[in-house]
C-alpha atoms as a PDB file:
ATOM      1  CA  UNK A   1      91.352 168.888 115.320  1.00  0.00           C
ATOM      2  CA  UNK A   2      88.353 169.392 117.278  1.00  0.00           C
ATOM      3  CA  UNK A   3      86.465 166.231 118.796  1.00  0.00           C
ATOM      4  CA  UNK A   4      83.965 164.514 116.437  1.00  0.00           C
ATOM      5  CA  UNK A   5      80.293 163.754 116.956  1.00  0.00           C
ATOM      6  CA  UNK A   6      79.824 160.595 116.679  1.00  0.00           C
ATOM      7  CA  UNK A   7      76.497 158.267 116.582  1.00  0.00           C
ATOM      8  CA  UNK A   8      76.884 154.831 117.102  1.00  0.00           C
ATOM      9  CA  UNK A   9      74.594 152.051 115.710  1.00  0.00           C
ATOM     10  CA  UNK A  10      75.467 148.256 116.578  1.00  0.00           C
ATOM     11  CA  UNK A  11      73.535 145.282 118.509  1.00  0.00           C
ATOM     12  CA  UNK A  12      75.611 142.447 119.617  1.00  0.00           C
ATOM     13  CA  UNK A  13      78.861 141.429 120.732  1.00  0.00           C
ATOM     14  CA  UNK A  14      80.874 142.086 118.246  1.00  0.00           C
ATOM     15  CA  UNK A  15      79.701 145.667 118.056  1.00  0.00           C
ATOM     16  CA  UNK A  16      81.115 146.069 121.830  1.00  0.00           C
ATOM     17  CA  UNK A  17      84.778 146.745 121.603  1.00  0.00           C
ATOM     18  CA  UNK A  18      84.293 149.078 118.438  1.00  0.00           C
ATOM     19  CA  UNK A  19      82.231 150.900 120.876  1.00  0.00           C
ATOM     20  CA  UNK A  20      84.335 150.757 123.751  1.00  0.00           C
ATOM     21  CA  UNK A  21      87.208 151.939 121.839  1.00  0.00           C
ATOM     22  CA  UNK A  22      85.376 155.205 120.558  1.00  0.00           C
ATOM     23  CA  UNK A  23      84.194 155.912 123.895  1.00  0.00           C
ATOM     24  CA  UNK A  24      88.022 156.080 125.272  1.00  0.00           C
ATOM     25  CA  UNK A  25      88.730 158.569 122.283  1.00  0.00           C
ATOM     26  CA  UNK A  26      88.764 162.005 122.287  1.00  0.00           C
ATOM     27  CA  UNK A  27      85.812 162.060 120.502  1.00  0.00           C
ATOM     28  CA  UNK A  28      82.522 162.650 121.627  1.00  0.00           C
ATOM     29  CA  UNK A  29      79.593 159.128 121.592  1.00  0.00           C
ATOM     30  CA  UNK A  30      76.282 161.492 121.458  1.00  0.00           C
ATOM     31  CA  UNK A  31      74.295 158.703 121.125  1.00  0.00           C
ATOM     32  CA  UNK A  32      73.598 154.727 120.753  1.00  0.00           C
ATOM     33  CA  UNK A  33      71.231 153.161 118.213  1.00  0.00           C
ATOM     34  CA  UNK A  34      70.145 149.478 118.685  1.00  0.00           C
ATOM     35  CA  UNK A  35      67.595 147.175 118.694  1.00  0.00           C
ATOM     36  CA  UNK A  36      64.980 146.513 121.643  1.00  0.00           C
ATOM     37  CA  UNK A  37      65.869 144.820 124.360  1.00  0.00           C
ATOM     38  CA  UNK A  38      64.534 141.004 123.658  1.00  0.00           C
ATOM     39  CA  UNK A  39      62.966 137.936 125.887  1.00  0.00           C
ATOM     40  CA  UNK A  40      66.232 135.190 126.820  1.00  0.00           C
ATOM     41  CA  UNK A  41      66.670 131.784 128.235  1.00  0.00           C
ATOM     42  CA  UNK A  42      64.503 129.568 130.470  1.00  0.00           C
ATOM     43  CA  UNK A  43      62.756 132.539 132.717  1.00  0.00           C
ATOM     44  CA  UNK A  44      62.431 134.718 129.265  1.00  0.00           C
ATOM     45  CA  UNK A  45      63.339 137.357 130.842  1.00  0.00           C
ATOM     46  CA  UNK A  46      63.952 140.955 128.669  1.00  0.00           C
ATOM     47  CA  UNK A  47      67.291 141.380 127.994  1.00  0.00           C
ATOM     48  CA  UNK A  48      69.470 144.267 127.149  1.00  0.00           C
ATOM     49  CA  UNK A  49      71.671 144.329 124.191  1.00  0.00           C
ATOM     50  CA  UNK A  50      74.993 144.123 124.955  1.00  0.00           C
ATOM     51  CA  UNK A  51      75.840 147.660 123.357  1.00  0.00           C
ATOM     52  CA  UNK A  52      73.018 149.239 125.204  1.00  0.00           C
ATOM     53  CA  UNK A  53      74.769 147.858 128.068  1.00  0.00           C
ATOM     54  CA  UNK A  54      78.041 149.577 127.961  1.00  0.00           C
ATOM     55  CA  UNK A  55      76.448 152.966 126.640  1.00  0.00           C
ATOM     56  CA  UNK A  56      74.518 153.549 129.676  1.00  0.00           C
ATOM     57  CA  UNK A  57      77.627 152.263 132.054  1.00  0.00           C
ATOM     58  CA  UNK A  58      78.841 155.579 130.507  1.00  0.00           C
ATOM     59  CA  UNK A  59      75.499 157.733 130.557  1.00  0.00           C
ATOM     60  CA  UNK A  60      75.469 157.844 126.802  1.00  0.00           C
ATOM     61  CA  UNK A  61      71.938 158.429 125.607  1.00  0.00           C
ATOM     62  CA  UNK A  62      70.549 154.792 123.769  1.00  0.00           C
ATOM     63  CA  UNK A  63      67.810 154.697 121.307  1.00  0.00           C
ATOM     64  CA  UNK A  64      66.119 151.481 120.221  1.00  0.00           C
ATOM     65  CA  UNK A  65      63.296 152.260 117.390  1.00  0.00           C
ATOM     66  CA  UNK A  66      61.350 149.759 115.965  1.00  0.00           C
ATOM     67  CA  UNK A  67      62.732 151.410 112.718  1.00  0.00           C
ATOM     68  CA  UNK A  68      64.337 155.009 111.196  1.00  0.00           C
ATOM     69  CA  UNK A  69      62.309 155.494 108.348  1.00  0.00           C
ATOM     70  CA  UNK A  70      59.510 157.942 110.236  1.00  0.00           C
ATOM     71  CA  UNK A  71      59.654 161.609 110.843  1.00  0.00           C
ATOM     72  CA  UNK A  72      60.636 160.623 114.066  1.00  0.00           C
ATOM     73  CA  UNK A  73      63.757 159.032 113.572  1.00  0.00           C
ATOM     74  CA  UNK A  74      64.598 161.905 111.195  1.00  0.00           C
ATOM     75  CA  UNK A  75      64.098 164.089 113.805  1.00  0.00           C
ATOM     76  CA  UNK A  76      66.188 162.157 115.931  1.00  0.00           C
ATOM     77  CA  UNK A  77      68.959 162.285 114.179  1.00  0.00           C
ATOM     78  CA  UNK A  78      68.739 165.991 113.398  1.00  0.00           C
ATOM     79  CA  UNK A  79      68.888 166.911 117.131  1.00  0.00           C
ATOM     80  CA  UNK A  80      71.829 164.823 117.769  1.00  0.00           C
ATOM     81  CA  UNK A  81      73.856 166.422 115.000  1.00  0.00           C
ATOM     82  CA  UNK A  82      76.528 163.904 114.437  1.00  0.00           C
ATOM     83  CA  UNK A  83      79.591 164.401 112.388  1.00  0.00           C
ATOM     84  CA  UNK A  84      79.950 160.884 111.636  1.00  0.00           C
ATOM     85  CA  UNK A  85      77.618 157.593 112.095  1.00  0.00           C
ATOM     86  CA  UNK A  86      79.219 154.681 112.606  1.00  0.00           C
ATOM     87  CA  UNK A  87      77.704 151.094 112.309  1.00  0.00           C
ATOM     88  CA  UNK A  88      78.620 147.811 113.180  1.00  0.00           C
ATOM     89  CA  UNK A  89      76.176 144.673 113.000  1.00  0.00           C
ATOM     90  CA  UNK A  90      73.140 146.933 113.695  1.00  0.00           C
ATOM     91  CA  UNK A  91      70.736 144.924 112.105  1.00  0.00           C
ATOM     92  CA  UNK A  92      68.789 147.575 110.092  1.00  0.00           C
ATOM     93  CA  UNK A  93      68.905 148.763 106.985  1.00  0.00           C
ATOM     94  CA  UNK A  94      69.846 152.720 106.973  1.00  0.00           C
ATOM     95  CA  UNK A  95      67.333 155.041 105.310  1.00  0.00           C
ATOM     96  CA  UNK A  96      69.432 156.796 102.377  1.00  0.00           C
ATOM     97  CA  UNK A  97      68.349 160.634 104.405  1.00  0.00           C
ATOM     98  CA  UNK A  98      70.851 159.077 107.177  1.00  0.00           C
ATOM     99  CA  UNK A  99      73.061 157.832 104.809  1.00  0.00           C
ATOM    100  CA  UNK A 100      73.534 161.386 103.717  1.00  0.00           C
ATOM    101  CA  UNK A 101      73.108 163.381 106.660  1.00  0.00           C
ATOM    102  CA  UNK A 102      76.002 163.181 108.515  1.00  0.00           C
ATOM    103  CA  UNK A 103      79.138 165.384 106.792  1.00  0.00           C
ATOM    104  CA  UNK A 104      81.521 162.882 107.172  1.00  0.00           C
ATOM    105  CA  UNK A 105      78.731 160.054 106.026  1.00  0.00           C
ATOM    106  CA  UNK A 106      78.240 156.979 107.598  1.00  0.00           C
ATOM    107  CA  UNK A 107      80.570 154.072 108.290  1.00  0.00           C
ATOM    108  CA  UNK A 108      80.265 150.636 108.131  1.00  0.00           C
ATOM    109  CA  UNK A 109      82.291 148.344 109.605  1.00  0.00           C
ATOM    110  CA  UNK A 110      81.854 144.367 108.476  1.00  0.00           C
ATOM    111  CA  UNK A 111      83.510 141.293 109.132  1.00  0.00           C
ATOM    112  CA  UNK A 112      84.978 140.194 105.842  1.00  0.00           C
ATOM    113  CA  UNK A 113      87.474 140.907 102.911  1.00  0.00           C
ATOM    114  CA  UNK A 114      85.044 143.251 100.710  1.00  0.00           C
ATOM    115  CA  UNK A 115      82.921 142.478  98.358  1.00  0.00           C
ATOM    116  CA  UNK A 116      83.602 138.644  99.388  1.00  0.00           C
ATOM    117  CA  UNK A 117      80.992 137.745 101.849  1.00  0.00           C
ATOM    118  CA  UNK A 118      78.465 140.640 101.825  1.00  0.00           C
ATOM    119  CA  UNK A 119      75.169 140.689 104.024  1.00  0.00           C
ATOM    120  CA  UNK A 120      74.222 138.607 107.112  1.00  0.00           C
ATOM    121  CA  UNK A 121      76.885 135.978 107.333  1.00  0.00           C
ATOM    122  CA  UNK A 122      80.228 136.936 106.748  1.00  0.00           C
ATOM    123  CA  UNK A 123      82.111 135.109 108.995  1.00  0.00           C
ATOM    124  CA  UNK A 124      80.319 131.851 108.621  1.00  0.00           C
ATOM    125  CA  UNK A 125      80.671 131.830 104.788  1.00  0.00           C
ATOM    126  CA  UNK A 126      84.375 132.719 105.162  1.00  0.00           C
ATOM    127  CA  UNK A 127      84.733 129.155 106.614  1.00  0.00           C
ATOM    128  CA  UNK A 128      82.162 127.339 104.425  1.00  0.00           C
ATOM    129  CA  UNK A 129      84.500 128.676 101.494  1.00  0.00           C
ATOM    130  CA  UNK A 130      87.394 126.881 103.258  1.00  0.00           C
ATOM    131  CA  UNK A 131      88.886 130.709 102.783  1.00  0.00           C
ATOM    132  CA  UNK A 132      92.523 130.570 103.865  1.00  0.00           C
ATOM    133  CA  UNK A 133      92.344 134.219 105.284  1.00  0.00           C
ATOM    134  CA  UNK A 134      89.507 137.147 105.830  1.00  0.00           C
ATOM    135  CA  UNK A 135      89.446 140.384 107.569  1.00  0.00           C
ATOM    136  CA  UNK A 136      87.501 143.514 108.612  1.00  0.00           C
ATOM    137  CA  UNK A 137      86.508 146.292 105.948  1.00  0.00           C
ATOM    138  CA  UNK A 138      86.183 149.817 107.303  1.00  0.00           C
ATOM    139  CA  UNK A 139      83.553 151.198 104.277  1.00  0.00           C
ATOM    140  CA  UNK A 140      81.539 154.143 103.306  1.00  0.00           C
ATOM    141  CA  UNK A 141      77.724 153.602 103.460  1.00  0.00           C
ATOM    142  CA  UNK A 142      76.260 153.992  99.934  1.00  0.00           C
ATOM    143  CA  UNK A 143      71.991 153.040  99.762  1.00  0.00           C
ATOM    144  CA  UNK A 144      73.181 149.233  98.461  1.00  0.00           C
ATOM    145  CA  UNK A 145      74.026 146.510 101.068  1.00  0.00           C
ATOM    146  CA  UNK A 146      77.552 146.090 101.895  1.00  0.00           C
ATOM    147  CA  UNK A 147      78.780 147.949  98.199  1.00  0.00           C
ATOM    148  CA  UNK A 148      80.121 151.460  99.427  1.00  0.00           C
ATOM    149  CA  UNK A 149      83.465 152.089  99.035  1.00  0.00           C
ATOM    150  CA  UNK A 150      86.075 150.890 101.185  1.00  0.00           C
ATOM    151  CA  UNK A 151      88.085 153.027 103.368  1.00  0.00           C
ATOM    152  CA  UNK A 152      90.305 150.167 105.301  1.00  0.00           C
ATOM    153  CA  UNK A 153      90.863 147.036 105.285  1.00  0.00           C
ATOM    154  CA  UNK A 154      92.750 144.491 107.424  1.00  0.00           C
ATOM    155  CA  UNK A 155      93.144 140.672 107.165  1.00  0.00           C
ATOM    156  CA  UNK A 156      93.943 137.416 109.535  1.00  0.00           C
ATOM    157  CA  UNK A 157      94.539 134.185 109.122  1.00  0.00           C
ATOM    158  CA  UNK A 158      91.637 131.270 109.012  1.00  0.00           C
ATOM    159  CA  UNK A 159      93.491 128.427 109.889  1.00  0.00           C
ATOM    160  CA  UNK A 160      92.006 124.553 110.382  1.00  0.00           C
ATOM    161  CA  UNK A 161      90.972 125.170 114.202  1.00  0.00           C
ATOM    162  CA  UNK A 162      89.145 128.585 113.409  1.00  0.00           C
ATOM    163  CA  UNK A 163      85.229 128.379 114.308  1.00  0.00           C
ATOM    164  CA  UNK A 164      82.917 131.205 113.697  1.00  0.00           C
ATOM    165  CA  UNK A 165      83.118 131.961 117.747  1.00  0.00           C
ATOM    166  CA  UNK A 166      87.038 132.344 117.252  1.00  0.00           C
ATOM    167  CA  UNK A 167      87.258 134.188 114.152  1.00  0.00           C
ATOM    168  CA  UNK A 168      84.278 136.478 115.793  1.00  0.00           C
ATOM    169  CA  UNK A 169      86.002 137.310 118.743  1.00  0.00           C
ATOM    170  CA  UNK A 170      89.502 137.913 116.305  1.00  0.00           C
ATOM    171  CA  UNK A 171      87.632 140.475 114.363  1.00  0.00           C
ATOM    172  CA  UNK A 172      85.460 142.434 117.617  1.00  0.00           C
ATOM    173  CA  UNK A 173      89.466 142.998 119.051  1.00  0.00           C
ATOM    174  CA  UNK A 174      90.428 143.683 115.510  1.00  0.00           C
ATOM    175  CA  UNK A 175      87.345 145.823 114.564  1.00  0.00           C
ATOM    176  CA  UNK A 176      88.370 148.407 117.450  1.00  0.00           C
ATOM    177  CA  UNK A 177      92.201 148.277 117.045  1.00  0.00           C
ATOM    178  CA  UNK A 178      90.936 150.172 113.361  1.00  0.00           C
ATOM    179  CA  UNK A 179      88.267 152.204 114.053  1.00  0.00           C
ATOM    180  CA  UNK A 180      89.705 155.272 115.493  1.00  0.00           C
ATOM    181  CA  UNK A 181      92.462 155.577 113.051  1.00  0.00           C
ATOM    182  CA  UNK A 182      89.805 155.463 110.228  1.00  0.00           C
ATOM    183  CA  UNK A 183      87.795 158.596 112.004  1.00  0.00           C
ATOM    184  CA  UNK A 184      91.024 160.688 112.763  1.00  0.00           C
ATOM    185  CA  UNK A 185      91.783 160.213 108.997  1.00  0.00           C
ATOM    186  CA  UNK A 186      88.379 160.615 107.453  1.00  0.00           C
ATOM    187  CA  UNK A 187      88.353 163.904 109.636  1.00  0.00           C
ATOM    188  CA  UNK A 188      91.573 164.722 108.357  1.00  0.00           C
ATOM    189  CA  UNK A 189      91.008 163.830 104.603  1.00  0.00           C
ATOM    190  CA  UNK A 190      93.735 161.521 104.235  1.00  0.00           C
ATOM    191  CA  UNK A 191      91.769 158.333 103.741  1.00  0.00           C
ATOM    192  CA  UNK A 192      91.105 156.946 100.315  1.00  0.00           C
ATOM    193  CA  UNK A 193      88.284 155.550  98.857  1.00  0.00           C
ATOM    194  CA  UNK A 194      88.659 152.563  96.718  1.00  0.00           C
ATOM    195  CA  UNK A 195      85.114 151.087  94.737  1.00  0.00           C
ATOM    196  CA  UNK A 196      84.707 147.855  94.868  1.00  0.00           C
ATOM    197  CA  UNK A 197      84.908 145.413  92.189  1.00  0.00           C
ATOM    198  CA  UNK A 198      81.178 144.648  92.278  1.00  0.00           C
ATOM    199  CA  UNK A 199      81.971 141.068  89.663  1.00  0.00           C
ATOM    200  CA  UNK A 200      83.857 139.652  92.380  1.00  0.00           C
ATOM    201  CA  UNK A 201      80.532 140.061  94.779  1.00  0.00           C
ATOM    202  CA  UNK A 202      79.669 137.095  97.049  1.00  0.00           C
ATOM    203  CA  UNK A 203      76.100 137.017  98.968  1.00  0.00           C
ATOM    204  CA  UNK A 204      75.752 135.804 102.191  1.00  0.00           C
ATOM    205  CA  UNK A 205      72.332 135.524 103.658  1.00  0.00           C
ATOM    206  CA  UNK A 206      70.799 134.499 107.205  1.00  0.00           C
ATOM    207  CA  UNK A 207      72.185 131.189 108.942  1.00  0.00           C
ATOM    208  CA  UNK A 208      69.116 129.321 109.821  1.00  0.00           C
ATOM    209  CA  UNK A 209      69.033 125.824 111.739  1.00  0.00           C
ATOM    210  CA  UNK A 210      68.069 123.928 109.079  1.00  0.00           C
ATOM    211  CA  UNK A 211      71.812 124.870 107.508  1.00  0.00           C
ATOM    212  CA  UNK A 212      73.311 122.802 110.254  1.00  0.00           C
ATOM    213  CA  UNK A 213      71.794 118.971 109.012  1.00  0.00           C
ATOM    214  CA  UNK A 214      75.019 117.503 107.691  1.00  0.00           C
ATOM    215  CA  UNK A 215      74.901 115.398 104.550  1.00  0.00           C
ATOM    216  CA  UNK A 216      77.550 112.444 104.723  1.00  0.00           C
ATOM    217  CA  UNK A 217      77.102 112.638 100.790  1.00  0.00           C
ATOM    218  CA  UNK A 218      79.400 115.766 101.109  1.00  0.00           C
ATOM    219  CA  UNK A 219      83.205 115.739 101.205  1.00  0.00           C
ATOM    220  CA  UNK A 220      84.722 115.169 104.361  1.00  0.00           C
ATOM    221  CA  UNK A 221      86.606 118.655 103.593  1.00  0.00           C
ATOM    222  CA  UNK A 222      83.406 120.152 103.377  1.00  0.00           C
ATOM    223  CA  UNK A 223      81.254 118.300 106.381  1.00  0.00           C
ATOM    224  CA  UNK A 224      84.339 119.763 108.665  1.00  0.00           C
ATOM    225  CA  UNK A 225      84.153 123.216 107.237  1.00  0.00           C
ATOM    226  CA  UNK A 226      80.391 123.355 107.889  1.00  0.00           C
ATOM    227  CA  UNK A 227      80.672 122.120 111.758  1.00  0.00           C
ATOM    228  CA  UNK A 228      83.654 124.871 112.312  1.00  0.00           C
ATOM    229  CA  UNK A 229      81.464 127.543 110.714  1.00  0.00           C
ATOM    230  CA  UNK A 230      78.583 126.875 112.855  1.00  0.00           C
ATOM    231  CA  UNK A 231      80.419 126.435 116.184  1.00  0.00           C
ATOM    232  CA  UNK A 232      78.666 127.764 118.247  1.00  0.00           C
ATOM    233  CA  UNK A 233      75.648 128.886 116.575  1.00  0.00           C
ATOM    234  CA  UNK A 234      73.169 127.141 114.979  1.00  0.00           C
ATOM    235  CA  UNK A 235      75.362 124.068 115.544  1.00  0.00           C
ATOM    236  CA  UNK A 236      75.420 120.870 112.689  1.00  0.00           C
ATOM    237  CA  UNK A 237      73.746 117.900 113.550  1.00  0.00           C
ATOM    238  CA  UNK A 238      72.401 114.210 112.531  1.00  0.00           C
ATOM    239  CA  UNK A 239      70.704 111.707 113.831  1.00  0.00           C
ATOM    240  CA  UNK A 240      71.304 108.417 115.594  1.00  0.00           C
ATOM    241  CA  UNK A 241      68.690 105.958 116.166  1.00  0.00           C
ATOM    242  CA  UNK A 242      66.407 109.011 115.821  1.00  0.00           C
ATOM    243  CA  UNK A 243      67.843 110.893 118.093  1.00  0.00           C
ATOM    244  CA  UNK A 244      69.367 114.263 117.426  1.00  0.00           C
ATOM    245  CA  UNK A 245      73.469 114.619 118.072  1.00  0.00           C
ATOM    246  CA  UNK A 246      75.666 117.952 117.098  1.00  0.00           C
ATOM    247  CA  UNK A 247      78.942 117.766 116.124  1.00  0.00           C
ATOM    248  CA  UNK A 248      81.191 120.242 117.451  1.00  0.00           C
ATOM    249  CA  UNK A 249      84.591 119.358 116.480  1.00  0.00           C
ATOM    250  CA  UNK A 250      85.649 117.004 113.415  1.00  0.00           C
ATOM    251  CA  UNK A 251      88.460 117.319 110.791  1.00  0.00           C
ATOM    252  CA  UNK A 252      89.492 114.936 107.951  1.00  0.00           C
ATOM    253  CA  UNK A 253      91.112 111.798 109.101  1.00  0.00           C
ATOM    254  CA  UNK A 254      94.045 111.483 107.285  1.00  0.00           C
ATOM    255  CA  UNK A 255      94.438 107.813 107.333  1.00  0.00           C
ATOM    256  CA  UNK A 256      95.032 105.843 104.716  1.00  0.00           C
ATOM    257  CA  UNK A 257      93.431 102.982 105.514  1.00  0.00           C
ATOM    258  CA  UNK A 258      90.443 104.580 106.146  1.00  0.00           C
ATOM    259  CA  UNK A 259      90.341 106.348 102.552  1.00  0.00           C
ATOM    260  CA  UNK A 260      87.563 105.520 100.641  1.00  0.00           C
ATOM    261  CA  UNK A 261      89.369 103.014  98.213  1.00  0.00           C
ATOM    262  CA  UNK A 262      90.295 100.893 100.925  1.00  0.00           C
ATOM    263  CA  UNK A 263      86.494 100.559 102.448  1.00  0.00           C
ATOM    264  CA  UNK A 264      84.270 100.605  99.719  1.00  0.00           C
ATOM    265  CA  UNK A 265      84.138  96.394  98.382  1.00  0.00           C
ATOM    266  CA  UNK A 266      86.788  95.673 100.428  1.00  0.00           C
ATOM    267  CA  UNK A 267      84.863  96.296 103.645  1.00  0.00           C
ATOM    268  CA  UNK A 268      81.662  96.982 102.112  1.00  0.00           C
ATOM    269  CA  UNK A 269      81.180 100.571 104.058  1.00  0.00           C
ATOM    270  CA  UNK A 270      79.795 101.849 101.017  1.00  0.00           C
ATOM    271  CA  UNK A 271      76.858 103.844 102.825  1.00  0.00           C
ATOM    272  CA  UNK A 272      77.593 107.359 103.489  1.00  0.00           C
ATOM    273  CA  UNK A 273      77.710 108.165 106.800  1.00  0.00           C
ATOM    274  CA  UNK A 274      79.093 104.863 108.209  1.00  0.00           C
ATOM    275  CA  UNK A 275      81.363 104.690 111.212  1.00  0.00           C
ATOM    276  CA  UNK A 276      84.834 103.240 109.892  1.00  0.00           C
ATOM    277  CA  UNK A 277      86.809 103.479 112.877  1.00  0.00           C
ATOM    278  CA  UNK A 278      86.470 104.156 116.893  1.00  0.00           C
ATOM    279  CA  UNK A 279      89.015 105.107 119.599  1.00  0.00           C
ATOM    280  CA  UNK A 280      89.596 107.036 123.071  1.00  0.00           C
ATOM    281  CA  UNK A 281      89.180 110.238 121.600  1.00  0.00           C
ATOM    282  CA  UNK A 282      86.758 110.191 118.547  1.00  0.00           C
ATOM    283  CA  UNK A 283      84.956 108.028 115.332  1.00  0.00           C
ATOM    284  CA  UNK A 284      85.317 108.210 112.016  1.00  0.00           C
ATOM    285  CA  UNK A 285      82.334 108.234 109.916  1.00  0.00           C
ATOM    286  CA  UNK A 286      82.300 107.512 105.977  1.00  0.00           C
ATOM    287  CA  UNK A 287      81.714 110.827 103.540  1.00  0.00           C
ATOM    288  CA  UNK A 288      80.719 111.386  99.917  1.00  0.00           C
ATOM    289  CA  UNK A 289      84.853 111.775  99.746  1.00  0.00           C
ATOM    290  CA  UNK A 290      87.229 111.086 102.827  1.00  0.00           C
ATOM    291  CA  UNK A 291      86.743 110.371 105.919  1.00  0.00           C
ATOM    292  CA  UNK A 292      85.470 112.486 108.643  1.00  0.00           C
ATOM    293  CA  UNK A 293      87.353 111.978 112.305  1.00  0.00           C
ATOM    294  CA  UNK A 294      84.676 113.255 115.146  1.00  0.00           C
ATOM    295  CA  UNK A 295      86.240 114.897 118.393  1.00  0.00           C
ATOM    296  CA  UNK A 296      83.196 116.233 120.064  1.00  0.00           C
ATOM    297  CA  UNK A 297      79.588 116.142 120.503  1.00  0.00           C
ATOM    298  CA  UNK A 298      76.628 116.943 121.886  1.00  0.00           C
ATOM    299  CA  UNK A 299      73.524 114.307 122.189  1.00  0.00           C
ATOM    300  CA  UNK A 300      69.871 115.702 122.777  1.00  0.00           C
ATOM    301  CA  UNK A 301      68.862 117.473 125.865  1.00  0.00           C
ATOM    302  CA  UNK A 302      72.697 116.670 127.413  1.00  0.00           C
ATOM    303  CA  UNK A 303      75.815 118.619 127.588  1.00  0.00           C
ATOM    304  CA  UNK A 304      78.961 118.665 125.460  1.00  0.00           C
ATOM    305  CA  UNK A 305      81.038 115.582 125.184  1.00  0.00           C
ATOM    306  CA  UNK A 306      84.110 113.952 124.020  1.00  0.00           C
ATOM    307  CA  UNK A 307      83.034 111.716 120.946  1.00  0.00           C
ATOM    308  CA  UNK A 308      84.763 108.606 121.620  1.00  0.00           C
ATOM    309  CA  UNK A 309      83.292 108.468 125.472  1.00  0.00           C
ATOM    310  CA  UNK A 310      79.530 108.813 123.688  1.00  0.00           C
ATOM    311  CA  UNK A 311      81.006 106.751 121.251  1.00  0.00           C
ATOM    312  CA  UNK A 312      81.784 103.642 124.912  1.00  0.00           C
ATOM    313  CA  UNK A 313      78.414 105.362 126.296  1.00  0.00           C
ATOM    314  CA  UNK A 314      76.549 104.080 123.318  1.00  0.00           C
ATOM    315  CA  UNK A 315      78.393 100.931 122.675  1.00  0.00           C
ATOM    316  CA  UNK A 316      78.611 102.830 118.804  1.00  0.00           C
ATOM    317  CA  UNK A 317      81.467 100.441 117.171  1.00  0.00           C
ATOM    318  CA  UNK A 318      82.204 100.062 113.122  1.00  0.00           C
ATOM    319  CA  UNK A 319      79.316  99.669 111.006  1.00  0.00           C
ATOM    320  CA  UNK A 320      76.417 101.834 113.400  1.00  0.00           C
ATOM    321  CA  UNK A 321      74.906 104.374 110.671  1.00  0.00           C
ATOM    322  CA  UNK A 322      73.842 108.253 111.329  1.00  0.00           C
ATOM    323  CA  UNK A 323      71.778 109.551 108.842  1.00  0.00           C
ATOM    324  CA  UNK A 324      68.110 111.074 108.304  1.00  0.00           C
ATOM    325  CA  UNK A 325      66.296 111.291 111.120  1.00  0.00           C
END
């Protein structure tokens, strides 16, 4: 078979070995679509994307429009005559010409069991479900968001320690191990394509900070999901004495003396987010259901930290209170 054409369109990290991994291919990268370069950290300084990086490390040709639904971008496209556009975390919508340009179509690949978890967040709201597995889907681009058919699919393990930052990097490596078997056999014909069951659809839209204020109302189960699906970005948070702390690590505290029964009348900890118990390594804080144990954290303006030395720093001990700011 004669090398493809291929057009790539993806923006951050994640988008990087997917690349890398069609550049060492036979086929041909005749181009790189993402978006402009953007101001970063203290000296806001523009800074490349990390795609646009690697492209021009191998003198591919990048593009970064402001969008593809001109004459322009039409135009583009045309010159560059792929056989096959392939997209990963771009972070545009494609015009439905594109969509149908290409003779082999376009491909999308996204970071969750489809259709669980379409849109903007997969990965996070794989964890916030407390979802025992996910995976990356290799689809076919229809005009809808995330509901083409899927060509491949391949799944991983979510386990207890899984953040989004680990489950990211799982799916990048996992993302590029796929993607040249799924262009040899859509060039081939031998790849199927299986609709998806559009009932069993679940949304995900944009993390924003806000998302990360943790609620001690909540389940403990739940409070630990959130901080694992927002490590590292946005982060969850509370407050202390007005000040703003994250919490990076935390899981349920098994213990079952500090079980709900056991605290509420008998110790009168009935206020949710209570500290219940202290030691070397952490504090346990009172929840809607459970307890929460509290491993590490990160107070305003400072650096990461091991919870039970902020814990000494602070002189915290049973009974100190975070809540609403």
């Amino acid at each position: 078979m004669n090398p493809l054409r291929i057009v790539f369109m993806g923006t951050p990290d994640i988008a990087v070995p997917t690349l890398q991994a069609l550049i060492d291919s036979p086929h041909t990268v005749v181009g790189v679509f993402c978006q402009p370069d953007k101001p970063k950290g203290r000296g806001n300084k523009q800074q490349m994307p990390p795609t646009k990086e690697v492209a021009l490390e191998h003198d591919i040709p990048v593009y970064q429009p402001k969008s593809l639904r001109n004459e322009e971008a039409e135009e583009l496209l045309q010159s560059l005559a792929p056989d096959i556009v392939v997209v990963i975390a771009y972070g545009k919508i494609l015009p439905p010409w594109l969509i149908h340009q290409p003779p082999l179509g376009c491909i999308n690949l996204h970071a969750s069991l489809l259709p669980k978890f379409r849109g903007a967040a997969p990965i996070q709201y794989a964890i916030l479900h407390e979802e025992s597995e996910t995976g990356m889907t290799i689809m076919h681009m229809d005009e809808g968001l995330d509901t083409g058919d899927t060509l491949l699919m391949e799944r991983i393990p979510v386990t207890e320690e899984d953040t989004s930052g680990t489950i990211f990097t799982a799916l990048a490596k996992l993302g590029a191990q796929m993607i040249v078997p799924a262009v040899d056999a859509l060039q081939s014909g031998t790849l199927t394509r299986v609709p998806q069951n559009h009932e069993e659809a679940i949304e995900t839209g944009k993390i924003t900070k806000e998302m990360g204020h943790l609620n001690f109302t909540e389940p403990a189960h739940t409070l630990a999901a959130k901080i694992r699906a927002f490590n590292p970005s946005p982060g969850c948070y509370t407050f202390l004495e007005g000040k703003r702390i994250k919490f990076w690590h935390a899981k349920v505290d098994p213990t079952s003396k500090y079980a709900p029964e056991h605290l509420q009348g008998a110790c009168g900890y009935t206020k949710e987010g209570t500290i219940v118990h202290v030691d070397k390594e952490s504090f346990s804080i009172f929840t809607g259901h459970g307890v929460l144990r509290v491993t590490e954290v990160q107070p305003e303006n400072k650096k990461r930290m091991n919870a039970g030395d902020f814990a000494r720093g602070h002189q915290l001990a049973v009974g100190a209170c975070f809540g609403d700011e």
